[in-house]
N, C-alpha and C. Protein backbone atom coordinates (compact mmCIF):
# COMPACT_ATOMS: atom_id res chain seq x y z
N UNK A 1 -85.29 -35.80 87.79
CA UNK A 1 -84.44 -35.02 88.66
C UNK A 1 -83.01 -35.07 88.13
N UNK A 2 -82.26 -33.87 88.14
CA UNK A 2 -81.00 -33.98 87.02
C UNK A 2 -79.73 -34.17 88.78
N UNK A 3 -78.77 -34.48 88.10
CA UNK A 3 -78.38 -34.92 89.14
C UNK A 3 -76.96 -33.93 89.48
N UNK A 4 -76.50 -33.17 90.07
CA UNK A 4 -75.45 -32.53 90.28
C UNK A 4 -73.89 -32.79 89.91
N UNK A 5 -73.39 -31.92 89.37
CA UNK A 5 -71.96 -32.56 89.00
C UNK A 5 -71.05 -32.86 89.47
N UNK A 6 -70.10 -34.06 89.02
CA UNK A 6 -69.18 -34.70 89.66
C UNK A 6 -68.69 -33.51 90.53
N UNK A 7 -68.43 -32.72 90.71
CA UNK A 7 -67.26 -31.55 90.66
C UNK A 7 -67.62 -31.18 91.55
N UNK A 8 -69.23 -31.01 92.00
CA UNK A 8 -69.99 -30.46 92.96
C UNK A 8 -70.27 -31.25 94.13
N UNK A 9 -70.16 -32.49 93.79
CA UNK A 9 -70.22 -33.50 94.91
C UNK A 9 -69.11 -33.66 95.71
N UNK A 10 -67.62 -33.84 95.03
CA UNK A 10 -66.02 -34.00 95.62
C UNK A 10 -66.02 -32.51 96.57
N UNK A 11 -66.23 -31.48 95.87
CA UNK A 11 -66.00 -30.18 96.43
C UNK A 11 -66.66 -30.72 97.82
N UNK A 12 -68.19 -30.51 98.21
CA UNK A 12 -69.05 -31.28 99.17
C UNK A 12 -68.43 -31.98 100.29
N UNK A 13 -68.09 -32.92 99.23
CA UNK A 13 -67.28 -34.13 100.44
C UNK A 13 -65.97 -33.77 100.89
N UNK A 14 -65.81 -33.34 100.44
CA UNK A 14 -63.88 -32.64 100.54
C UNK A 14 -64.00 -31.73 101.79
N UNK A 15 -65.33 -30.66 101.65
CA UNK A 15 -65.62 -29.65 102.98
C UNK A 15 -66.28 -30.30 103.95
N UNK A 16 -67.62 -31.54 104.36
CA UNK A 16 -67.76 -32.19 104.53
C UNK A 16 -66.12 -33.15 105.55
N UNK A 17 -65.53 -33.65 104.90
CA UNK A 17 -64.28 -34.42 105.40
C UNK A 17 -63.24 -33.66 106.31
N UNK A 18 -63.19 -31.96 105.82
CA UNK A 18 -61.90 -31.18 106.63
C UNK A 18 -63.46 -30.92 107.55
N UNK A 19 -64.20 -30.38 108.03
CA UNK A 19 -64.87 -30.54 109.49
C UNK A 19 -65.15 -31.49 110.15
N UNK A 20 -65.30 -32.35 109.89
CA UNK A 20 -65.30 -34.15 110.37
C UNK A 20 -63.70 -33.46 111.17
N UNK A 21 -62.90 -34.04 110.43
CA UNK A 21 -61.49 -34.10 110.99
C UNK A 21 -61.20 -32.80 111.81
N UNK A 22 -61.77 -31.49 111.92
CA UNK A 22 -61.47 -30.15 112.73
C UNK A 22 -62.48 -30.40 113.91
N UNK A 23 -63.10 -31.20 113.73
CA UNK A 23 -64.02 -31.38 115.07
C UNK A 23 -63.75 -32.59 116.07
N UNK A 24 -62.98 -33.52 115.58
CA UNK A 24 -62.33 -34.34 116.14
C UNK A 24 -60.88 -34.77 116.55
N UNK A 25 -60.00 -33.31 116.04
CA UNK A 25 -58.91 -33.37 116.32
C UNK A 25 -58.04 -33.09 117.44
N UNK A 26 -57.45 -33.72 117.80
CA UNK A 26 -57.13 -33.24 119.82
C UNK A 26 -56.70 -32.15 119.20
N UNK A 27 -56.73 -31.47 120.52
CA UNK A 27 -56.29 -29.98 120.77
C UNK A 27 -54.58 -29.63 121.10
N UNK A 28 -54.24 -29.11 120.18
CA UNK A 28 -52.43 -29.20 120.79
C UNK A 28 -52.48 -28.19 121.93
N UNK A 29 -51.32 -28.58 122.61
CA UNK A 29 -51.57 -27.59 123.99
C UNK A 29 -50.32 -26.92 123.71
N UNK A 30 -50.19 -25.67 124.29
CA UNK A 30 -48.64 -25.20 123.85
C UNK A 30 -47.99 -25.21 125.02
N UNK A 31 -46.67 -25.59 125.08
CA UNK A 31 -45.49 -25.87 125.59
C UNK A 31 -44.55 -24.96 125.79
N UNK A 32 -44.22 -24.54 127.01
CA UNK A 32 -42.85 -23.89 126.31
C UNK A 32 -41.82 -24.17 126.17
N UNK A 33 -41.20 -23.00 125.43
CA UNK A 33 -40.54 -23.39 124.07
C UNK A 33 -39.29 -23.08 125.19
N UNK A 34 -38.31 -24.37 125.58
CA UNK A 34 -37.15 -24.48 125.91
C UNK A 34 -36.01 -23.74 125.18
N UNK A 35 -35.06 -22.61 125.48
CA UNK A 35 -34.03 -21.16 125.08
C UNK A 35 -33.00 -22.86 124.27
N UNK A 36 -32.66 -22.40 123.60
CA UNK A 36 -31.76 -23.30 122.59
C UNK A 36 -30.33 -23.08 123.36
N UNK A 37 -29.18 -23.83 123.27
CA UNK A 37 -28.19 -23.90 124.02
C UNK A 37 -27.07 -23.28 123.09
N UNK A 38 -26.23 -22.95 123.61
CA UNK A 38 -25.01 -22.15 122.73
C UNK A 38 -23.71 -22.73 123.21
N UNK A 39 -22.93 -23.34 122.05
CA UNK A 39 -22.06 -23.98 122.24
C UNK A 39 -20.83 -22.80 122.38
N UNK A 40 -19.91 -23.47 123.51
CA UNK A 40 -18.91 -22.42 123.49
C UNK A 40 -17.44 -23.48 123.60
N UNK A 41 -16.81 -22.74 122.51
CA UNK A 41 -15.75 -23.68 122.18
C UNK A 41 -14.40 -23.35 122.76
N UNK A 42 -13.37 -24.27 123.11
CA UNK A 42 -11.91 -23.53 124.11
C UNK A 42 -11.04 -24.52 122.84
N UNK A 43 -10.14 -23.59 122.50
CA UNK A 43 -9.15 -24.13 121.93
C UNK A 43 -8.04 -24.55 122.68
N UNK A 44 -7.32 -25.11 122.16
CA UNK A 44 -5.69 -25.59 122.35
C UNK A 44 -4.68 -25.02 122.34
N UNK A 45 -3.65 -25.38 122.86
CA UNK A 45 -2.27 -24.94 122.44
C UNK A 45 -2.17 -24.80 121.57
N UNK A 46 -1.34 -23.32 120.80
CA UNK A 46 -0.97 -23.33 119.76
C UNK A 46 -1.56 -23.07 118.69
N UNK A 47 -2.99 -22.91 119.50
CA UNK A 47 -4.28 -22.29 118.33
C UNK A 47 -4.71 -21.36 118.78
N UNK A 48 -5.76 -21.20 118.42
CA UNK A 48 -6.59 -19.93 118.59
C UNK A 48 -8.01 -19.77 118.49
N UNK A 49 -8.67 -18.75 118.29
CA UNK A 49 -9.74 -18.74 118.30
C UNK A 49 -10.33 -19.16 117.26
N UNK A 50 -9.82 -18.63 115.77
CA UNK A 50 -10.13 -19.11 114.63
C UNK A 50 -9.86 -20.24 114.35
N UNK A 51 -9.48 -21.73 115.36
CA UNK A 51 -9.61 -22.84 114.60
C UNK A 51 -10.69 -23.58 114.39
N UNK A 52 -11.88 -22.98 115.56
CA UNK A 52 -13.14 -23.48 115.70
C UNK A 52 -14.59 -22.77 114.25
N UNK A 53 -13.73 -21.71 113.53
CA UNK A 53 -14.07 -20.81 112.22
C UNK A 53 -15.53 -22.27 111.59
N UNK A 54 -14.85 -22.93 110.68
CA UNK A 54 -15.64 -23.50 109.82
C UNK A 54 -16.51 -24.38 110.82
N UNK A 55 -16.51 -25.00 112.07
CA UNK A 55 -17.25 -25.32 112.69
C UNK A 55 -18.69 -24.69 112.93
N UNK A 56 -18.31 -23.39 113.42
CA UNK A 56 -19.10 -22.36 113.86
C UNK A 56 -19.80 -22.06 112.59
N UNK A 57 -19.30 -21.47 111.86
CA UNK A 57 -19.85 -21.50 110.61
C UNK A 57 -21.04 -22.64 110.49
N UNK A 58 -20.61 -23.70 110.12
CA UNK A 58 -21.73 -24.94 109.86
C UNK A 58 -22.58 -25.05 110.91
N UNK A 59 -22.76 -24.76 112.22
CA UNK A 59 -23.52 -24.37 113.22
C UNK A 59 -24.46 -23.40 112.88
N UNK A 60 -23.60 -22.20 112.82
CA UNK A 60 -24.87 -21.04 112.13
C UNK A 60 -25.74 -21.16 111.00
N UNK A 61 -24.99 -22.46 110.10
CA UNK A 61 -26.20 -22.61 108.84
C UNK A 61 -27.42 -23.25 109.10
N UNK A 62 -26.83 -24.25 110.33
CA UNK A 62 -27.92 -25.23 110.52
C UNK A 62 -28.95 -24.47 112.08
N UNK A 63 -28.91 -22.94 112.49
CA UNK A 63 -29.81 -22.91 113.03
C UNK A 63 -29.03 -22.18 114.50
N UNK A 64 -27.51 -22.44 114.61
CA UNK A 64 -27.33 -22.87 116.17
C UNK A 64 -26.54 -21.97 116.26
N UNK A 65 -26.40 -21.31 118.02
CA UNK A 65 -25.53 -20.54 118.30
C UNK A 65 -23.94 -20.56 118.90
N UNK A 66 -23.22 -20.29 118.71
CA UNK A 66 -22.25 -20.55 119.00
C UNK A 66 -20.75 -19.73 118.87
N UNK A 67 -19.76 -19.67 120.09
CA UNK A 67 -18.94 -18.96 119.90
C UNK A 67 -17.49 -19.11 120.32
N UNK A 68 -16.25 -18.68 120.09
CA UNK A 68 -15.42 -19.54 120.69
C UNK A 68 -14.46 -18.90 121.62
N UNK A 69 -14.23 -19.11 122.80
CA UNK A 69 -13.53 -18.75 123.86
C UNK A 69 -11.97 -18.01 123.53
N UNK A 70 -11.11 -17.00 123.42
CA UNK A 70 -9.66 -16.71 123.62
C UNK A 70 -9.21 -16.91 124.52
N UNK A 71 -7.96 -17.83 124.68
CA UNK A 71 -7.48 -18.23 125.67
C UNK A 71 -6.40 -16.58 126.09
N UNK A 72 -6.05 -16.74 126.73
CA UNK A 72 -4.81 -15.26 127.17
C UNK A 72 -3.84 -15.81 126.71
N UNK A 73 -2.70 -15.00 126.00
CA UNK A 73 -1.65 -14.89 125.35
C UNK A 73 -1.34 -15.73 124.18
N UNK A 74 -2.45 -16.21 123.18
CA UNK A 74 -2.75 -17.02 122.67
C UNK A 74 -3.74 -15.85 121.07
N UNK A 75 -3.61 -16.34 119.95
CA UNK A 75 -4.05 -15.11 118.72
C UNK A 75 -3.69 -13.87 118.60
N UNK A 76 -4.86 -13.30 118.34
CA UNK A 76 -4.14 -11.61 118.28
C UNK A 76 -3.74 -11.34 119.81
N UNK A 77 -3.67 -11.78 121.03
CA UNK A 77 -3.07 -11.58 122.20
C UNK A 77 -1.67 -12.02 121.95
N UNK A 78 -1.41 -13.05 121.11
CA UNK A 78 -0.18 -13.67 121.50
C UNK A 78 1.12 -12.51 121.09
N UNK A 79 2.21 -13.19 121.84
CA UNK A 79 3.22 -11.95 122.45
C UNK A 79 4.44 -12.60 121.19
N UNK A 80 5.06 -12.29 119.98
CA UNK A 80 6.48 -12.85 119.65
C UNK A 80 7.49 -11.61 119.75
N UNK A 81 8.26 -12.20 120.77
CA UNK A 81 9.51 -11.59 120.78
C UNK A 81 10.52 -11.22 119.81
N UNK A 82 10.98 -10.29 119.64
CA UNK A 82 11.96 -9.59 118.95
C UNK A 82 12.73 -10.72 118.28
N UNK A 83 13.56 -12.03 119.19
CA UNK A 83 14.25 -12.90 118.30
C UNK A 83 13.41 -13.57 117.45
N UNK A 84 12.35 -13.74 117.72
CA UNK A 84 11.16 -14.46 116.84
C UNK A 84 10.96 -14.23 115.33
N UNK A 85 11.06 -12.89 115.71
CA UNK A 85 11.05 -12.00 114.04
C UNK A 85 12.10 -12.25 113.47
N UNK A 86 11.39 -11.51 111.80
CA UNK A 86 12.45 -11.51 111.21
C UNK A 86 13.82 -10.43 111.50
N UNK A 87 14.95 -10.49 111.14
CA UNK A 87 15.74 -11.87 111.00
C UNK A 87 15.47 -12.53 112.40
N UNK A 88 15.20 -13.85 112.23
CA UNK A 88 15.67 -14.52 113.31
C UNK A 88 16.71 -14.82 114.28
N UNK A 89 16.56 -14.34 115.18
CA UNK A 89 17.79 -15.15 116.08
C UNK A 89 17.28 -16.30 117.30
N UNK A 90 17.52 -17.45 116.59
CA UNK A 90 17.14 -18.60 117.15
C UNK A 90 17.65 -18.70 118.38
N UNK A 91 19.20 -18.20 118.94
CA UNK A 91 19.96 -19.07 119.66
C UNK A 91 19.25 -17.77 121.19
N UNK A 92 18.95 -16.64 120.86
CA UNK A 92 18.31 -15.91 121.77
C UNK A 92 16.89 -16.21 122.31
N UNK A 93 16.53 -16.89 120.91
CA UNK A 93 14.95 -16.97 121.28
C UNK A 93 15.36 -18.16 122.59
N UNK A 94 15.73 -18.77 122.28
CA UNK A 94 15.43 -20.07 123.20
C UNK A 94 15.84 -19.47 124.29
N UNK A 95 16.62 -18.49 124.75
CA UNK A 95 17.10 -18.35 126.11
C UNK A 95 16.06 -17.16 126.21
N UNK A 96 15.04 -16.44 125.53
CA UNK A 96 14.23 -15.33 126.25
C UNK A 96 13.08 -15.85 126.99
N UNK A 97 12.86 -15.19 128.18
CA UNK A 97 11.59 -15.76 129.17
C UNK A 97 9.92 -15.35 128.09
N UNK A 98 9.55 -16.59 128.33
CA UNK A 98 7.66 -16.50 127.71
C UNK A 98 7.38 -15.83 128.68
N UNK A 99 5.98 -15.07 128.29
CA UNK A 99 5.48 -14.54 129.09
C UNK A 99 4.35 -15.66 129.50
N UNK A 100 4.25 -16.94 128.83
CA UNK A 100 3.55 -17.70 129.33
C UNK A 100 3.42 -18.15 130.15
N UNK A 101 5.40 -18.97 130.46
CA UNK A 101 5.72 -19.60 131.31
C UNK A 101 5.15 -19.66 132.48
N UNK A 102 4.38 -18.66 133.02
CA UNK A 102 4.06 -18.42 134.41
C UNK A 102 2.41 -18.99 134.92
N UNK A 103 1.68 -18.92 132.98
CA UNK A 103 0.44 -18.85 133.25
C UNK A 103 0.01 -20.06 134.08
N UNK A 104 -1.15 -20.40 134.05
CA UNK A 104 -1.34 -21.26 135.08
C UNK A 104 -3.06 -21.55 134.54
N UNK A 105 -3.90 -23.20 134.14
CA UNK A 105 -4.70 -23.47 134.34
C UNK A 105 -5.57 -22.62 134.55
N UNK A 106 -5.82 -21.81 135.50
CA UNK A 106 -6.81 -21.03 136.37
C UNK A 106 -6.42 -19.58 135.50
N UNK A 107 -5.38 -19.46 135.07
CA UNK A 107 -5.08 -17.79 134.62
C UNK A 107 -5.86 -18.43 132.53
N UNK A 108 -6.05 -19.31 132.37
CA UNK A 108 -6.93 -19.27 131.10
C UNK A 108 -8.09 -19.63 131.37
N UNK A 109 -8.60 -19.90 132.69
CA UNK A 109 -10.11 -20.60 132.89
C UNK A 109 -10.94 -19.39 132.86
N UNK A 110 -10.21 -18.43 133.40
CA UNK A 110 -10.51 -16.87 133.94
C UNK A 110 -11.78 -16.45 132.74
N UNK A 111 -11.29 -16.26 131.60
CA UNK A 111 -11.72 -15.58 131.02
C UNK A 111 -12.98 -16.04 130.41
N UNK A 112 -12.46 -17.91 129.88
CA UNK A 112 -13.85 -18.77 129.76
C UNK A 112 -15.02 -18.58 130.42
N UNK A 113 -14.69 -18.68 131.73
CA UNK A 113 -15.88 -18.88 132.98
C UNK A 113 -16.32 -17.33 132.38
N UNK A 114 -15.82 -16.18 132.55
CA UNK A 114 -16.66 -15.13 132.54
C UNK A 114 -17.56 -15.20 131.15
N UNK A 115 -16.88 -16.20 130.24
CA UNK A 115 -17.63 -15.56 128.67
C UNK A 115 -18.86 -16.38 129.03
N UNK A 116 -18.54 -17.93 129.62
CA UNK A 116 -19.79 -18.97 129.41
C UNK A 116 -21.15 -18.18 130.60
N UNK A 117 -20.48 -16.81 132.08
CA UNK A 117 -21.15 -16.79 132.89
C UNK A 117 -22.31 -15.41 132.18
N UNK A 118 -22.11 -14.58 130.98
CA UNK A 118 -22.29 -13.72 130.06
C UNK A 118 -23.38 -14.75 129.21
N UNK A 119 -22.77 -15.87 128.83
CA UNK A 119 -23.75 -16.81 127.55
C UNK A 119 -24.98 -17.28 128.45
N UNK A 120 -24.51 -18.14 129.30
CA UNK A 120 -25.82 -18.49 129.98
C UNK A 120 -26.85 -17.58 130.22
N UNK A 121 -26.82 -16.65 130.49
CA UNK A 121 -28.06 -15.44 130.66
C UNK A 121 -28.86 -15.93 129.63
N UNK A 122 -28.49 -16.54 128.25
CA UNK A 122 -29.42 -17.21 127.32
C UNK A 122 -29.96 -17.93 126.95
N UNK A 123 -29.72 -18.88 127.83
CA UNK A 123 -29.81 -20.40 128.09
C UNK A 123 -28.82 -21.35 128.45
N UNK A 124 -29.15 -22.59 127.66
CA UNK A 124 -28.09 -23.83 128.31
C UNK A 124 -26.71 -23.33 127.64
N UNK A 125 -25.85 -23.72 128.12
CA UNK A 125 -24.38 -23.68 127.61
C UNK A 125 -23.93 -24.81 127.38
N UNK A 126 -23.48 -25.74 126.29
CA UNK A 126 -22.68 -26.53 125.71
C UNK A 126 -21.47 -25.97 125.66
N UNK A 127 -19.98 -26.86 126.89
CA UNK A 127 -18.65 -26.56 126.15
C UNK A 127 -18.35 -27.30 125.70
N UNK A 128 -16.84 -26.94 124.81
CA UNK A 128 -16.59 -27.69 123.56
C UNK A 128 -14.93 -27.66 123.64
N UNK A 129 -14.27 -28.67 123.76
CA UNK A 129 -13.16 -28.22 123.86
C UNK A 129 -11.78 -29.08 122.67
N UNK A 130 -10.89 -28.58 122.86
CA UNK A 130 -9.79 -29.23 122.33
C UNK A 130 -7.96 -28.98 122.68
N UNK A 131 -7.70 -30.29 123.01
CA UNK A 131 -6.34 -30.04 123.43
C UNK A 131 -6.35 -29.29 124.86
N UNK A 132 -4.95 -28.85 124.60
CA UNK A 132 -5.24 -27.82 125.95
C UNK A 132 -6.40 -27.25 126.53
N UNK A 133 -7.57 -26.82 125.50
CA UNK A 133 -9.02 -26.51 125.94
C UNK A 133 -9.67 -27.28 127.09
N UNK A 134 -9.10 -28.82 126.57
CA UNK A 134 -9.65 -30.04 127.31
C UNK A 134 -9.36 -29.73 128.79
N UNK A 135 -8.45 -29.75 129.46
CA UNK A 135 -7.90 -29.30 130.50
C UNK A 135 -8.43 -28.00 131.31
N UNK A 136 -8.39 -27.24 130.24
CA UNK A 136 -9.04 -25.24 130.39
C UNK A 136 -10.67 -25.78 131.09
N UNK A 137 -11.01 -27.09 130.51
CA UNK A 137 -12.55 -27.17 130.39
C UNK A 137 -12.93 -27.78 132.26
N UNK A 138 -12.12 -28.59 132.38
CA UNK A 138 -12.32 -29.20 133.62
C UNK A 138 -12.44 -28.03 134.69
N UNK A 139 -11.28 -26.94 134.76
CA UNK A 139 -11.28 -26.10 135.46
C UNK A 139 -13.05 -25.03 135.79
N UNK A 140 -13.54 -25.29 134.27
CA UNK A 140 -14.66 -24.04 133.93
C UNK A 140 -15.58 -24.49 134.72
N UNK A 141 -15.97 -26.29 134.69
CA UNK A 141 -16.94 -27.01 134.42
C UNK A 141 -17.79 -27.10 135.94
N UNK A 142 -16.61 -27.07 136.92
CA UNK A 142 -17.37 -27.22 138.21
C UNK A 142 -17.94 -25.95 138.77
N UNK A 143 -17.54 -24.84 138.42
CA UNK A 143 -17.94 -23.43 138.58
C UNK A 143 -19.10 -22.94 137.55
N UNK A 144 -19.82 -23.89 137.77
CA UNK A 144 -21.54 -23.11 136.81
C UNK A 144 -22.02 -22.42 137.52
């Protein structure tokens, strides 16, 4: 009796071994799949929207969503007055009224709360804050 080749036996046992293991393998159950959270970032004084740029960036490489809050009168909103420019006149600037001066906590929370109340429709919301943001954030945080 000639005996079958190596080659023919491994093959055998190899198919043999993956049904062994497909017949005894628990059954995964599917889960659902929890909406991924989107970080939303509040800047600071004196910044803007684009300081949170390369953050966000490295977020989006690794998978994640994320976006960053404009505060009012703050980036392309922000207001410089005539002495501001060039030429400067320093000794005016200091005596012209901000249009900031007036804002108020609640007049930059405004706009957050509506962006994070827009994000959530997608899931969890992560905020993210800095500086002045920090502050902006307390205001947002109790109004989910």
């Amino acid at each position: 009796m000639s005996r079958p080749p190596r080659r023919a036996l491994l093959r055998r046992s190899a198919v043999l071994s993956a049904a062994a293991a497909t017949a005894t393998a628990p059954v995964a159950r599917a889960t659902p799949a929890r909406p991924a959270p989107t970080f939303v970032f509040i800047h600071g004084n004196s910044c803007t929207e684009f300081f949170w740029a390369p953050l966000l960036r490295g977020l989006a490489l690794r998978g994640h969503r994320g976006l960053a809050a404009q505060l009012p009168g703050h980036g392309l909103q922000a207001d410089f007055p005539l002495p501001y420019q060039a030429p400067q006149n320093l000794g005016t600037y200091a005596t012209a009224p901000s249009r900031l001066a007036q804002a108020t906590l609640k007049d930059y929370a405004a706009p957050v709360i509506d962006t994070v109340r827009r994000v959530r429709a997608h899931g969890p919301v992560i905020l993210v804050a800095h500086s002045l943001g920090g502050a902006v954030l307390h205001h947002v945080a109790p109004r989910r």
